[in-house]
C-alpha atoms as a PDB file:
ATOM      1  CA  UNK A   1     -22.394 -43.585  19.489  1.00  0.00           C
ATOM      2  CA  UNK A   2     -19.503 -41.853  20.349  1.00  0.00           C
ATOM      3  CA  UNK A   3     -17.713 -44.984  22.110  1.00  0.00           C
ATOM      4  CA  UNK A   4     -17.913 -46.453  18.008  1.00  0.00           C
ATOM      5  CA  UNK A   5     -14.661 -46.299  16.308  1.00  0.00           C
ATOM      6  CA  UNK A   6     -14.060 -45.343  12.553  1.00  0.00           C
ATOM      7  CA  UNK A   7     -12.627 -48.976  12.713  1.00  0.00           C
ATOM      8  CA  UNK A   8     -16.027 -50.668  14.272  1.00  0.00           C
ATOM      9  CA  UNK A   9     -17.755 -48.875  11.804  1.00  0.00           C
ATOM     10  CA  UNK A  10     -15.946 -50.097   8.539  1.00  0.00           C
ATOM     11  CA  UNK A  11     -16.231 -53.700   9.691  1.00  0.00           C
ATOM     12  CA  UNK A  12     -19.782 -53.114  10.254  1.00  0.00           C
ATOM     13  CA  UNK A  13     -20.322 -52.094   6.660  1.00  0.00           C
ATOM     14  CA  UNK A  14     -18.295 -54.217   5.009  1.00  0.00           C
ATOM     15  CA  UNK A  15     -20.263 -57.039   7.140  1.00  0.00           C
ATOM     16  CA  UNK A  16     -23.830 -56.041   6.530  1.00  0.00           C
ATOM     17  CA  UNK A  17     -23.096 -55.095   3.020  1.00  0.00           C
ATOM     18  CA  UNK A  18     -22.346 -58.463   2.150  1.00  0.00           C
ATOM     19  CA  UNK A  19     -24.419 -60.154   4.818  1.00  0.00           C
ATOM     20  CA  UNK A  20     -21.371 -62.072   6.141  1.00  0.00           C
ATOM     21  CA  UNK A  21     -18.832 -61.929   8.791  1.00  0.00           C
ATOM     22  CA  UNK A  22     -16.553 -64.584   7.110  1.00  0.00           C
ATOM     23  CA  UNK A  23     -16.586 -62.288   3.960  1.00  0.00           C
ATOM     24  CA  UNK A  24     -16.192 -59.523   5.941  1.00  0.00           C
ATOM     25  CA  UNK A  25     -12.605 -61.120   7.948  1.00  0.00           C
ATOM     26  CA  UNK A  26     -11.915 -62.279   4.685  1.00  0.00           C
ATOM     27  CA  UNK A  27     -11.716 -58.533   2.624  1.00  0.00           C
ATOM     28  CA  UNK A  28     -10.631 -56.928   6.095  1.00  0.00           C
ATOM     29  CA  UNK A  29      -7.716 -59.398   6.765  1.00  0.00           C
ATOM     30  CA  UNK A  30      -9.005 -60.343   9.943  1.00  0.00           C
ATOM     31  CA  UNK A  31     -10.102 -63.367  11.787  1.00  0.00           C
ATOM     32  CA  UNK A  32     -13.957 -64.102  11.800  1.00  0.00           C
ATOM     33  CA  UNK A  33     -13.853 -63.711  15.701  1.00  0.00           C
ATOM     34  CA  UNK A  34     -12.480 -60.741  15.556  1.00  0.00           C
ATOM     35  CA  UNK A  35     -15.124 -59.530  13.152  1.00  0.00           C
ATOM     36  CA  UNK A  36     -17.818 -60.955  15.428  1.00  0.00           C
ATOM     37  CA  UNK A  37     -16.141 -58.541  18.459  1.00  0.00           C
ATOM     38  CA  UNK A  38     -16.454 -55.701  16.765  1.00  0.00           C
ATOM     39  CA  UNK A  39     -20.228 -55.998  16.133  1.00  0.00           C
ATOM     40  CA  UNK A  40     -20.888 -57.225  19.462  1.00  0.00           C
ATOM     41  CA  UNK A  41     -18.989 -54.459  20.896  1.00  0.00           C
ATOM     42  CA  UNK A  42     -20.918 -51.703  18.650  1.00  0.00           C
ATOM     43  CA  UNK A  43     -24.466 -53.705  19.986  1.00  0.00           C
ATOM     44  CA  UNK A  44     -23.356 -52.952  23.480  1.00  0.00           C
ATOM     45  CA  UNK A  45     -22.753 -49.598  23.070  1.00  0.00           C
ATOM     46  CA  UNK A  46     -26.149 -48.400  21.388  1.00  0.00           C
ATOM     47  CA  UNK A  47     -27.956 -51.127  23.437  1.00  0.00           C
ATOM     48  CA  UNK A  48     -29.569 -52.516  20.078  1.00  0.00           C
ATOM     49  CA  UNK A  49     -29.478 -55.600  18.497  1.00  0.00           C
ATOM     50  CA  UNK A  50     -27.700 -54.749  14.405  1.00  0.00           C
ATOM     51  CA  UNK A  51     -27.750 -58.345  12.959  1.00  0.00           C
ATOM     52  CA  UNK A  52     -30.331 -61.482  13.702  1.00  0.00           C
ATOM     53  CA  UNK A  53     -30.071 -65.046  11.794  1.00  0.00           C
ATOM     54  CA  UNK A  54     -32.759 -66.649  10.014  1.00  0.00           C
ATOM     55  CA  UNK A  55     -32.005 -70.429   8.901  1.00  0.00           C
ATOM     56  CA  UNK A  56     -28.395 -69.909   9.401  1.00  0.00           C
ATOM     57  CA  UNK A  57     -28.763 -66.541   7.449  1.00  0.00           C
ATOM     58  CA  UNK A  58     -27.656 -63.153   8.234  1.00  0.00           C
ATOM     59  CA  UNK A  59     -29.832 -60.612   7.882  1.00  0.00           C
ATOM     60  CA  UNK A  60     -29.864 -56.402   9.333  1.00  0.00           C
ATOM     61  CA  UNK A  61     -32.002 -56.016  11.994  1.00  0.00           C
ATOM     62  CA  UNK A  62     -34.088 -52.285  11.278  1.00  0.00           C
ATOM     63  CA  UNK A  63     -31.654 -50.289  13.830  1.00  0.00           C
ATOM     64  CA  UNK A  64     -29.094 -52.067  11.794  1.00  0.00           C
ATOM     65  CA  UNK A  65     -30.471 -51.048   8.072  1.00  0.00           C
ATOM     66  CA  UNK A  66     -30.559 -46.915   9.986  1.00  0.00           C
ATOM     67  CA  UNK A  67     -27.129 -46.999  11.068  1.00  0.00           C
ATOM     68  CA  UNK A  68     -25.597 -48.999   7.572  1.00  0.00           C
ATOM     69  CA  UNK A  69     -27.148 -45.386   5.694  1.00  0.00           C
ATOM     70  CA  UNK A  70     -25.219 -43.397   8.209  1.00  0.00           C
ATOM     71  CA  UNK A  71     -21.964 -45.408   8.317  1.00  0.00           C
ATOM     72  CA  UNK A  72     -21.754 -45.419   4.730  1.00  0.00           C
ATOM     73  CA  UNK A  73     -22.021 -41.112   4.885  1.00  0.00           C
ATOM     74  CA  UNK A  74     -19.628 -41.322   7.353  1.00  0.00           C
ATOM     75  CA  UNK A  75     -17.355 -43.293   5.527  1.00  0.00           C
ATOM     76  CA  UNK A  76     -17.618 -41.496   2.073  1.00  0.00           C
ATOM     77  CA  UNK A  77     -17.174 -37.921   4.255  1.00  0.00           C
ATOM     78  CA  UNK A  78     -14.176 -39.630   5.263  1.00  0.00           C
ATOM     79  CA  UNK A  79     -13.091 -40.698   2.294  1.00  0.00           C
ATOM     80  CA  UNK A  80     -13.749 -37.440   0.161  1.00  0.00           C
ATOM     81  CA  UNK A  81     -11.314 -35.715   2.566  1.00  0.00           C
ATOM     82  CA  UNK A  82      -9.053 -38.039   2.321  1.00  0.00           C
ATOM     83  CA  UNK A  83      -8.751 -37.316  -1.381  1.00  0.00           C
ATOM     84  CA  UNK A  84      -9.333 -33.241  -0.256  1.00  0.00           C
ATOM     85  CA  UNK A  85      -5.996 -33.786   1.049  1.00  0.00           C
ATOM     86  CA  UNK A  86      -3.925 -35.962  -1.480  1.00  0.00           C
ATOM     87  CA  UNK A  87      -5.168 -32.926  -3.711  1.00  0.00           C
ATOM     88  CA  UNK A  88      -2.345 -30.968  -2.119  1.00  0.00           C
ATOM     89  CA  UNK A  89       0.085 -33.328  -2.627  1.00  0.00           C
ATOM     90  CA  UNK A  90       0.023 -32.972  -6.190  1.00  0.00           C
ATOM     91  CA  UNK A  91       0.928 -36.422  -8.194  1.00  0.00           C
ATOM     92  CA  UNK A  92       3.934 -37.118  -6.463  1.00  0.00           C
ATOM     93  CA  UNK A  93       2.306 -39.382  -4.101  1.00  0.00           C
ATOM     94  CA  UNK A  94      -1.435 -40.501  -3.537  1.00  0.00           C
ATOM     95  CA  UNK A  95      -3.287 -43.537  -4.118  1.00  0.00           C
ATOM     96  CA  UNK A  96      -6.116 -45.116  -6.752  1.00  0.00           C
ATOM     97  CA  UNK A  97      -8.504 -47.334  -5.505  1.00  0.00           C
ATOM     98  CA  UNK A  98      -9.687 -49.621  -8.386  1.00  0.00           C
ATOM     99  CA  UNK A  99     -12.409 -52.207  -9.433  1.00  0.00           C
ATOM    100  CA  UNK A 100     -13.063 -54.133 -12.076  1.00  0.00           C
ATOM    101  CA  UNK A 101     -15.365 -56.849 -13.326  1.00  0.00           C
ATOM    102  CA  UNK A 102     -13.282 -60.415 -13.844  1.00  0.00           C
ATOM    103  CA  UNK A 103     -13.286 -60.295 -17.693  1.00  0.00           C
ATOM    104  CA  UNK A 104     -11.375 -56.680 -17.450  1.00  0.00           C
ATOM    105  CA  UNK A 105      -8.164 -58.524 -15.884  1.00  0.00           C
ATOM    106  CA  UNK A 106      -6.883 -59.520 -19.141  1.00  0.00           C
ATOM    107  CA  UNK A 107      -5.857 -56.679 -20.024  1.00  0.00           C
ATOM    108  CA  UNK A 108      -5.941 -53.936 -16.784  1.00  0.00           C
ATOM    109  CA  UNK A 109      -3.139 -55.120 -15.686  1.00  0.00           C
ATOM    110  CA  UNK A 110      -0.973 -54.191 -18.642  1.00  0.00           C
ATOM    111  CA  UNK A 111      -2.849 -50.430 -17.948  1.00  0.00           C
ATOM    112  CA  UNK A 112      -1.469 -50.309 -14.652  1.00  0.00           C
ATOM    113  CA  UNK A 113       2.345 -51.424 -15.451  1.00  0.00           C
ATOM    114  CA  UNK A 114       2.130 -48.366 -17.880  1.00  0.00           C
ATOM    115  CA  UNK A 115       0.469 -46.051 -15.355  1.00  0.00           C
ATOM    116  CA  UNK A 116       2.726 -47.189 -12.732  1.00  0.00           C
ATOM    117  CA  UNK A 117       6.138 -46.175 -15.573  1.00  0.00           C
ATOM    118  CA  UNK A 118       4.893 -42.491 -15.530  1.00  0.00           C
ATOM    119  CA  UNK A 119       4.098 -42.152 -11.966  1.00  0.00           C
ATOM    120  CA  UNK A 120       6.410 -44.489 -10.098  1.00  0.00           C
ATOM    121  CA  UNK A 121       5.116 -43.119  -6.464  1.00  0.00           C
ATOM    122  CA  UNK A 122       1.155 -43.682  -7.007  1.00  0.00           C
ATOM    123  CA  UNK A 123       0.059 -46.758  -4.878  1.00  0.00           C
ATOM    124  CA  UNK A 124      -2.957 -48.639  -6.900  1.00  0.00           C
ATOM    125  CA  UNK A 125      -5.279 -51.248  -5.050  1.00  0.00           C
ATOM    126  CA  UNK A 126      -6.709 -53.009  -7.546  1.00  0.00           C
ATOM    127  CA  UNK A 127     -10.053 -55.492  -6.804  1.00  0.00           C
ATOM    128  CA  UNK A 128     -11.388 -57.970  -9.071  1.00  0.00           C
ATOM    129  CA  UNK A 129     -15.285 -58.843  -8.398  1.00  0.00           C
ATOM    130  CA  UNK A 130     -18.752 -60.030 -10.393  1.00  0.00           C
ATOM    131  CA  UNK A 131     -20.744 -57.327 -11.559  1.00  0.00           C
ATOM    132  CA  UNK A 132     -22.750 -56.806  -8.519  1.00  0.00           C
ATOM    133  CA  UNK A 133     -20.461 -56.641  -6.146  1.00  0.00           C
ATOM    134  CA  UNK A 134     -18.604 -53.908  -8.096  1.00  0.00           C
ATOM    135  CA  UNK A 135     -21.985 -51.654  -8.195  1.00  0.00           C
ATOM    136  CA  UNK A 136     -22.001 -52.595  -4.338  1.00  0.00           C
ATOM    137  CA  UNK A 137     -18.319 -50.972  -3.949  1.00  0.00           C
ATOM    138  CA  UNK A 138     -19.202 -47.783  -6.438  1.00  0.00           C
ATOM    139  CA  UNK A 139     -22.081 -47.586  -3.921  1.00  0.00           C
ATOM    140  CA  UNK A 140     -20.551 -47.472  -0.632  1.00  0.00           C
ATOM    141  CA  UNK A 141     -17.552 -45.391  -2.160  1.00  0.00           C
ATOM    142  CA  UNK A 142     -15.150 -48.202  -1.485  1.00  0.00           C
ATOM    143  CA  UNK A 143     -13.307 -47.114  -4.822  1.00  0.00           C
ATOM    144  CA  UNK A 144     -13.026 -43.973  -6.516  1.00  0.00           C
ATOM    145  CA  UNK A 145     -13.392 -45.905 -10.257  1.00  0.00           C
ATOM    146  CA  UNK A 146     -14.079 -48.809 -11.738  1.00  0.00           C
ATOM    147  CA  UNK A 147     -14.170 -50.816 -15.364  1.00  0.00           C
ATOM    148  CA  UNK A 148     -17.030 -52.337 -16.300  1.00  0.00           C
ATOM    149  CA  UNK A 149     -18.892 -53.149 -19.381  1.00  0.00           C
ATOM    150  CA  UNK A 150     -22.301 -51.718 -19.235  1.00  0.00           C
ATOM    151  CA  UNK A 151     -22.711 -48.541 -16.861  1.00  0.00           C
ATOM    152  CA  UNK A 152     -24.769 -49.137 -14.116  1.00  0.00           C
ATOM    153  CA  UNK A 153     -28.625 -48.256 -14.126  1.00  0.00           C
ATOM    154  CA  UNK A 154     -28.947 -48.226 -10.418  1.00  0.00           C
ATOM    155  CA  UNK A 155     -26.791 -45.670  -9.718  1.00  0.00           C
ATOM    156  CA  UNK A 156     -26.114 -42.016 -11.196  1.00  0.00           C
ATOM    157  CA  UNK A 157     -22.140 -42.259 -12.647  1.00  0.00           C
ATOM    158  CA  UNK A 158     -20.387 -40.680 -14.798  1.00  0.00           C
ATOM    159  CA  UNK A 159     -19.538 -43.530 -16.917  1.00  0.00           C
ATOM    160  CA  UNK A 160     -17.074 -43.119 -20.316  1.00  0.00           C
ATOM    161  CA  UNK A 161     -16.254 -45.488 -23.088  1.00  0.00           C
ATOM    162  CA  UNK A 162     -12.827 -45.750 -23.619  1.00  0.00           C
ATOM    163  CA  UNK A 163     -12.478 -49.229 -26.311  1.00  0.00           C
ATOM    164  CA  UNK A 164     -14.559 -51.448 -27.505  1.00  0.00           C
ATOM    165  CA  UNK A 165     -15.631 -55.178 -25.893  1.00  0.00           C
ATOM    166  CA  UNK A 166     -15.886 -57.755 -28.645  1.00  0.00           C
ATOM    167  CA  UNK A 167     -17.925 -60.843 -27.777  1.00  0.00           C
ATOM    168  CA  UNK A 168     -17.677 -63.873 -29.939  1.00  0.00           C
ATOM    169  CA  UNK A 169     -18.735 -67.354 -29.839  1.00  0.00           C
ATOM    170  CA  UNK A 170     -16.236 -70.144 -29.105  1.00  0.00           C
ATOM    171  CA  UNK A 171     -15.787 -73.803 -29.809  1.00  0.00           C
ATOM    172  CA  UNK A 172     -13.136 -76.745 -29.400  1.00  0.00           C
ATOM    173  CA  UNK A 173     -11.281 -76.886 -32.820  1.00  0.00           C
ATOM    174  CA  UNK A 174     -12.607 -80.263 -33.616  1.00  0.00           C
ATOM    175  CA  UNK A 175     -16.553 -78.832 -33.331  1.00  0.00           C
ATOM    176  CA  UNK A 176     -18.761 -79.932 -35.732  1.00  0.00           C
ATOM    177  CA  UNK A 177     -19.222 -75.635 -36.858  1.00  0.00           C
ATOM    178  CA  UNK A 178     -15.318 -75.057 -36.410  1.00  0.00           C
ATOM    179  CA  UNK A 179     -14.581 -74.955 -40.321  1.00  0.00           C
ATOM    180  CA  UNK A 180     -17.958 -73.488 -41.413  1.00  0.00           C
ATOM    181  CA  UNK A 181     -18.267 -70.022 -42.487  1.00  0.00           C
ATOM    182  CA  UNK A 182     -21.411 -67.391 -41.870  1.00  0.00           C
ATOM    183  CA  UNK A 183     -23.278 -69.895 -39.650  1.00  0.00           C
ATOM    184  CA  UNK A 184     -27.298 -68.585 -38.656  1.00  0.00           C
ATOM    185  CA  UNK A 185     -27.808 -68.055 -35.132  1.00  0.00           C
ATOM    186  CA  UNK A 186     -30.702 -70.554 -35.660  1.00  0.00           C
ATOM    187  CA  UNK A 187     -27.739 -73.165 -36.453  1.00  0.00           C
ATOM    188  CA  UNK A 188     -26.804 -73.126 -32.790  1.00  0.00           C
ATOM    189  CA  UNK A 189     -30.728 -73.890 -31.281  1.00  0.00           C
ATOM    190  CA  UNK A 190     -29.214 -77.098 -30.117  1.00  0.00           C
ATOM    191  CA  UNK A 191     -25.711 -76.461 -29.102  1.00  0.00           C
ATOM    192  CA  UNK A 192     -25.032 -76.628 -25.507  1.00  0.00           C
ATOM    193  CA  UNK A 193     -23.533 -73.343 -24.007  1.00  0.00           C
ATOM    194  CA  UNK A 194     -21.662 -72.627 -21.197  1.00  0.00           C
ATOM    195  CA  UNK A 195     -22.325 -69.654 -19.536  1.00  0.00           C
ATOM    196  CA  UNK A 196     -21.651 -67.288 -17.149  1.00  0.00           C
ATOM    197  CA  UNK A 197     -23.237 -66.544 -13.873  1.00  0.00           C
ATOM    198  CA  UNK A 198     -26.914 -64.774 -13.929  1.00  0.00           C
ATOM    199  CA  UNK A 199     -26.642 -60.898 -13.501  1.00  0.00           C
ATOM    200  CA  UNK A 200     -22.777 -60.593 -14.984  1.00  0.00           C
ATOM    201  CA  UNK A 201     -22.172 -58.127 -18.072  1.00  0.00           C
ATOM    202  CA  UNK A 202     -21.224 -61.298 -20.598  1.00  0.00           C
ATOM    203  CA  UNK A 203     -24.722 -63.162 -19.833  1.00  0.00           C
ATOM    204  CA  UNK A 204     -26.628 -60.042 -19.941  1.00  0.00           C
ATOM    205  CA  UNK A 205     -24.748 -59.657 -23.714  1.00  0.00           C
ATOM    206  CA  UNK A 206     -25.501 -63.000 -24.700  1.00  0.00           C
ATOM    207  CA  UNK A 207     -28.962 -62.916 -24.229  1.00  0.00           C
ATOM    208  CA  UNK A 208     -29.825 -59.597 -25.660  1.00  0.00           C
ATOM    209  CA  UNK A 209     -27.756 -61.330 -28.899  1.00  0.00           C
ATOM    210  CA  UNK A 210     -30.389 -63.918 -28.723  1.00  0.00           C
ATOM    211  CA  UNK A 211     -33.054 -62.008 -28.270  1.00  0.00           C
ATOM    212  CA  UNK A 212     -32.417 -60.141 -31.190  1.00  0.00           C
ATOM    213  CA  UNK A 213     -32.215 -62.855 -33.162  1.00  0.00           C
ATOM    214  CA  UNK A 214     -35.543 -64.502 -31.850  1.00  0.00           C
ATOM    215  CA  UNK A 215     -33.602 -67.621 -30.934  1.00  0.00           C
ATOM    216  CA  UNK A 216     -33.356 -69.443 -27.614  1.00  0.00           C
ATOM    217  CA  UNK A 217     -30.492 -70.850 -26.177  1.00  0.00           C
ATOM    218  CA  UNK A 218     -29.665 -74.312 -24.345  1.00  0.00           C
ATOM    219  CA  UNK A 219     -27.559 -73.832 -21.291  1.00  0.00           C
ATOM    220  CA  UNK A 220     -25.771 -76.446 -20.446  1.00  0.00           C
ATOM    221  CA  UNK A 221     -23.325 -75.405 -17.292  1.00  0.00           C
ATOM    222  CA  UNK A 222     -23.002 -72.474 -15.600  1.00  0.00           C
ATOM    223  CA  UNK A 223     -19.744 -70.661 -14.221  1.00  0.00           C
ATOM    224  CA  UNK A 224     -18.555 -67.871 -12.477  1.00  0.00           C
ATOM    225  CA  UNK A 225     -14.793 -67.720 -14.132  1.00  0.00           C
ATOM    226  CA  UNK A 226     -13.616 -67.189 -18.160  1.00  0.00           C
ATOM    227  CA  UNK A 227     -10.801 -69.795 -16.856  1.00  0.00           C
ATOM    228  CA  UNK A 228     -13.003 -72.520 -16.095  1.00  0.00           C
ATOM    229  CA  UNK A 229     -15.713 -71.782 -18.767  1.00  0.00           C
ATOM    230  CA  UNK A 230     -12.724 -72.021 -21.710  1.00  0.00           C
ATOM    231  CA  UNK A 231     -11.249 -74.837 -20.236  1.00  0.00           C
ATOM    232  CA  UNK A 232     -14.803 -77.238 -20.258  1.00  0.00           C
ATOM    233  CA  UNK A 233     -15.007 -75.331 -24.486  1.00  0.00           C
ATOM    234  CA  UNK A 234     -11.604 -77.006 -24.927  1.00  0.00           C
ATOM    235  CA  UNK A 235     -12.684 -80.294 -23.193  1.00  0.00           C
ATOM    236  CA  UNK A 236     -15.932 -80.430 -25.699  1.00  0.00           C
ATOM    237  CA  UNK A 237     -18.092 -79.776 -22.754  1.00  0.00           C
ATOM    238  CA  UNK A 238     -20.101 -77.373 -24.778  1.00  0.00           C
ATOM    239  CA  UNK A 239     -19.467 -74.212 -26.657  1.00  0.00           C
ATOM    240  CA  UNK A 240     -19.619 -69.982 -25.011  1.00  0.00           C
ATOM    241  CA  UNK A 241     -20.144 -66.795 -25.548  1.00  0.00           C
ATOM    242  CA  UNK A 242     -17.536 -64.606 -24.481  1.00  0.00           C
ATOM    243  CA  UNK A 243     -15.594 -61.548 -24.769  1.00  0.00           C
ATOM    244  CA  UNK A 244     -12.407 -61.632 -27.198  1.00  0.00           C
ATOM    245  CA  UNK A 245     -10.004 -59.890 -24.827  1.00  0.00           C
ATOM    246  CA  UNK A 246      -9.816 -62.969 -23.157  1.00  0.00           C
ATOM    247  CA  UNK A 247      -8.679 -65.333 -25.547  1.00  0.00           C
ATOM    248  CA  UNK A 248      -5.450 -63.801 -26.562  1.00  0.00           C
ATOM    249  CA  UNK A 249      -3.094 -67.090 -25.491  1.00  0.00           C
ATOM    250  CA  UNK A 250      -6.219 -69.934 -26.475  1.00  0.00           C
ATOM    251  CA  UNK A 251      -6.748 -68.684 -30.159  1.00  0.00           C
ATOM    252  CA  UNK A 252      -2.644 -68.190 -30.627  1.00  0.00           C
ATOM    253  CA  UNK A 253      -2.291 -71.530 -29.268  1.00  0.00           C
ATOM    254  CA  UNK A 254      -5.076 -73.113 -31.462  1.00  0.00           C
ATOM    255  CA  UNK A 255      -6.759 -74.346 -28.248  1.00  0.00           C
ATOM    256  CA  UNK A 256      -9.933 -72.659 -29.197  1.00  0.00           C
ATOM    257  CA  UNK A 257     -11.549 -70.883 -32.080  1.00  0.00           C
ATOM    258  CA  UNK A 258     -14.053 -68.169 -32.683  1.00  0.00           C
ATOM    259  CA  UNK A 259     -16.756 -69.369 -34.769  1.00  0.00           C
ATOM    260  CA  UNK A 260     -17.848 -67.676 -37.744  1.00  0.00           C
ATOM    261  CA  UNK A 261     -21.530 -67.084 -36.487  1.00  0.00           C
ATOM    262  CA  UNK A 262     -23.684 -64.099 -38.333  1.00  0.00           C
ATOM    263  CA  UNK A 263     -24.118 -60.859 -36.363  1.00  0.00           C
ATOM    264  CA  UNK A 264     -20.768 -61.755 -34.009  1.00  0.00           C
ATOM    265  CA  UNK A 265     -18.951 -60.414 -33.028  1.00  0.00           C
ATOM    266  CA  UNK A 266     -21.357 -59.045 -30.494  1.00  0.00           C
ATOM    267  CA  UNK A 267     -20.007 -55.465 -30.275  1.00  0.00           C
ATOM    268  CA  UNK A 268     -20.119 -53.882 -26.375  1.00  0.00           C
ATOM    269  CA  UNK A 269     -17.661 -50.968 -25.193  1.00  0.00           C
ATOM    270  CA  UNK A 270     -15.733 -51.201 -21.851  1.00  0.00           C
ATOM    271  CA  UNK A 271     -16.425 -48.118 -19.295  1.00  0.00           C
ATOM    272  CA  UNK A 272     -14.298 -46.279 -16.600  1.00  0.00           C
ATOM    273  CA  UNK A 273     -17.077 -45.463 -14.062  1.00  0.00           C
ATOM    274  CA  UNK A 274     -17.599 -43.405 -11.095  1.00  0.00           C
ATOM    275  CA  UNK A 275     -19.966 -41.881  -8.903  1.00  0.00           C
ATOM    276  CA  UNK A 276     -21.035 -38.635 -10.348  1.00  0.00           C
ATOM    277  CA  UNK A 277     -20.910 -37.331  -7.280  1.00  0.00           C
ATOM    278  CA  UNK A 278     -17.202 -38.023  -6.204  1.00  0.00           C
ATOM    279  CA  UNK A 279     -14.475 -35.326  -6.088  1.00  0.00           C
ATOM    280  CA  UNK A 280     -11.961 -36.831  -7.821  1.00  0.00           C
ATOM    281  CA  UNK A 281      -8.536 -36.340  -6.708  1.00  0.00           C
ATOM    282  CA  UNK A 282      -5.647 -35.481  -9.024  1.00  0.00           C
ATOM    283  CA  UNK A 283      -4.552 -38.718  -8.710  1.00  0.00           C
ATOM    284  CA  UNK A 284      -7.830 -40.210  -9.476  1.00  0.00           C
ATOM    285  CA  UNK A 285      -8.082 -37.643 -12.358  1.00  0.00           C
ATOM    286  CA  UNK A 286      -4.911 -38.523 -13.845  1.00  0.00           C
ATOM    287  CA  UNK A 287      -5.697 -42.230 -13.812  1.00  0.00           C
ATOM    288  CA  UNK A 288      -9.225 -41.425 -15.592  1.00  0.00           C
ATOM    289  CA  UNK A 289      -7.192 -39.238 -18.224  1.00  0.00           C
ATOM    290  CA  UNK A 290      -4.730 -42.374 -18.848  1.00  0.00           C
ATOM    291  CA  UNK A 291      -6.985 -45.008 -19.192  1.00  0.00           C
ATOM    292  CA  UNK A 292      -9.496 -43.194 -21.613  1.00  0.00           C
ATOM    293  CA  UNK A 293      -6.349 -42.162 -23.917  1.00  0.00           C
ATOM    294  CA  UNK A 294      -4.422 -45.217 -23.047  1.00  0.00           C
ATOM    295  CA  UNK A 295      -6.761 -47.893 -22.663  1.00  0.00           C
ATOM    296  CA  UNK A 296      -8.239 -47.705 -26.277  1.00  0.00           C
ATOM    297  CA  UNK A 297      -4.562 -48.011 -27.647  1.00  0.00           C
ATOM    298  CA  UNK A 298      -3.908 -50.719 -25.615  1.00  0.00           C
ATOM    299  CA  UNK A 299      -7.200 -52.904 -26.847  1.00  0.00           C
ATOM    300  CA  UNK A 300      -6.967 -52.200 -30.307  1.00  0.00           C
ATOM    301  CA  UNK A 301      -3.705 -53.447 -30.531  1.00  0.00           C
ATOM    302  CA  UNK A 302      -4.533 -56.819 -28.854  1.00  0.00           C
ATOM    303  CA  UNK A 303      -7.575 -57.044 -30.668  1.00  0.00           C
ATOM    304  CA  UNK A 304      -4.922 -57.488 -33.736  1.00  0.00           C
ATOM    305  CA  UNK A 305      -2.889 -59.934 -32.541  1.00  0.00           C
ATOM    306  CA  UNK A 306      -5.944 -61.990 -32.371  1.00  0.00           C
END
């Protein structure tokens, strides 16, 4: 083991965390060969096998499920004194690693321009993922934060509401339910939805709104993108259920509207989550102390201009 670099190890985690060396070249900026090097050189070294493929699919071979535990200590040792040390630094300099789920980007951004005024010398890194693969990078302690809608179950965070998460239904302005006002949920048993992916924070809203109201919904596409899944509303593919914040330019515009459906909007809060075990450093603290002041001002004044 000690022939493995701090290097060989990162690829290795990043690879069997998302069972994949092209996704693993792809988030490391490397070449797939390269990524395939590394692991082969860390199998010659401890003179076991880490990976095997099934049907053309990766999987971690036991040694390699052992040593993906230990990397990911080593890593978040690593990491913690990383942070340790920016501590001393103060907030003249340091960094903020950053995740957030896809439907946060609407409006994060404008967070980070703000943050980024007061302390012109922080570096962010911001990623934008699907639900799971942000618990996956809370997990390995690939981040020190990240926004999400619902905390996470799986893991113990500290998780704090900072603004509130409207979700509303949507249609093309010429639907058949665009001009009508208090519509039942029962109203929309046939409508076709479009919705998102199974697992991310907007599906999991939509059906416990359904459930509640003892109604089943059709669905008639599924997507993994707001972009895509408001473009086939506008088109007439179907109608969605989706959070407000990110509709800002469609309902100016007139492209889409919110219908007036009983019980919506569907009221969820957004969350600035991290492990409760971290150390945060200053840096990281003085992020968390913006965004929970910040980040509520910021959302309720969008939420007016819609």
């Amino acid at each position: 083991m000690q022939h493995i670099s701090l290097r060989q190890l990162r690829v290795f985690e990043v690879a069997a965390t998302h069972r994949s060396f092209s996704k693993a070249a792809e988030l490391l900026h490397m070449t797939q060969p390269g990524v395939s090097m590394h692991i082969k050189e860390m199998e010659e070294h401890i003179a076991l096998m880490l990976f095997e493929r099934v049907a053309k699919r990766l999987y971690l071979t036991d040694a390699g499920q052992e040593l993906l535990v230990r990397a990911r200590d080593i890593l978040r040792s690593l990491k913690d004194a990383e942070d340790a040390l920016d501590s001393f630094k103060g907030l003249r300099r340091g960094r903020v690693n950053l995740v957030v789920v896809s439907t946060a980007k609407y409006f994060v951004p404008q967070l980070l321009v703000r943050f980024r005024n007061l302390y012109p010398d922080i570096e962010i890194r911001l990623a934008v993922n699907n639900r799971d693969s942000v618990i996956e990078q809370l997990n390995s302690n690939a981040v020190d934060m990240a926004i999400m809608g619902r905390s996470p179950e799986a893991l113990t965070t500290v998780a704090e509401p900072f603004a509130n998460n409207p979700h509303v239904i949507i249609a093309a302005p010429n639907h058949r339910l665009a001009n009508q006002r208090k519509i039942s949920v029962a109203a929309l048993l046939h409508e076709s939805f479009i919705v998102r992916e199974p697992g991310s924070g907007t599906r999991l809203a939509m059906q416990q709104f359904f459930k509640d109201n003892h109604v089943t919904f059709q669905v008639g596409m599924e997507m993994a993108s707001n972009e895509t899944i408001k473009q086939a509303v506008m088109a007439g593919m179907g109608i969605s259920f989706i959070s407000q914040h990110t509709l800002e330019l469609e309902l100016q515009t007139r492209r889409l509207v919110i219908l007036d459906v009983r019980g919506t909007p569907v009221m969820r809060e957004w969350h600035l989550a991290h492990l409760a075990k971290k150390q945060l450093s200053p840096t990281a603290k003085a992020f968390k102390e913006f965004v929970l002041i910040q980040g509520r001002k910021l959302l309720q004044a969008q939420g007016k201009q819609c």
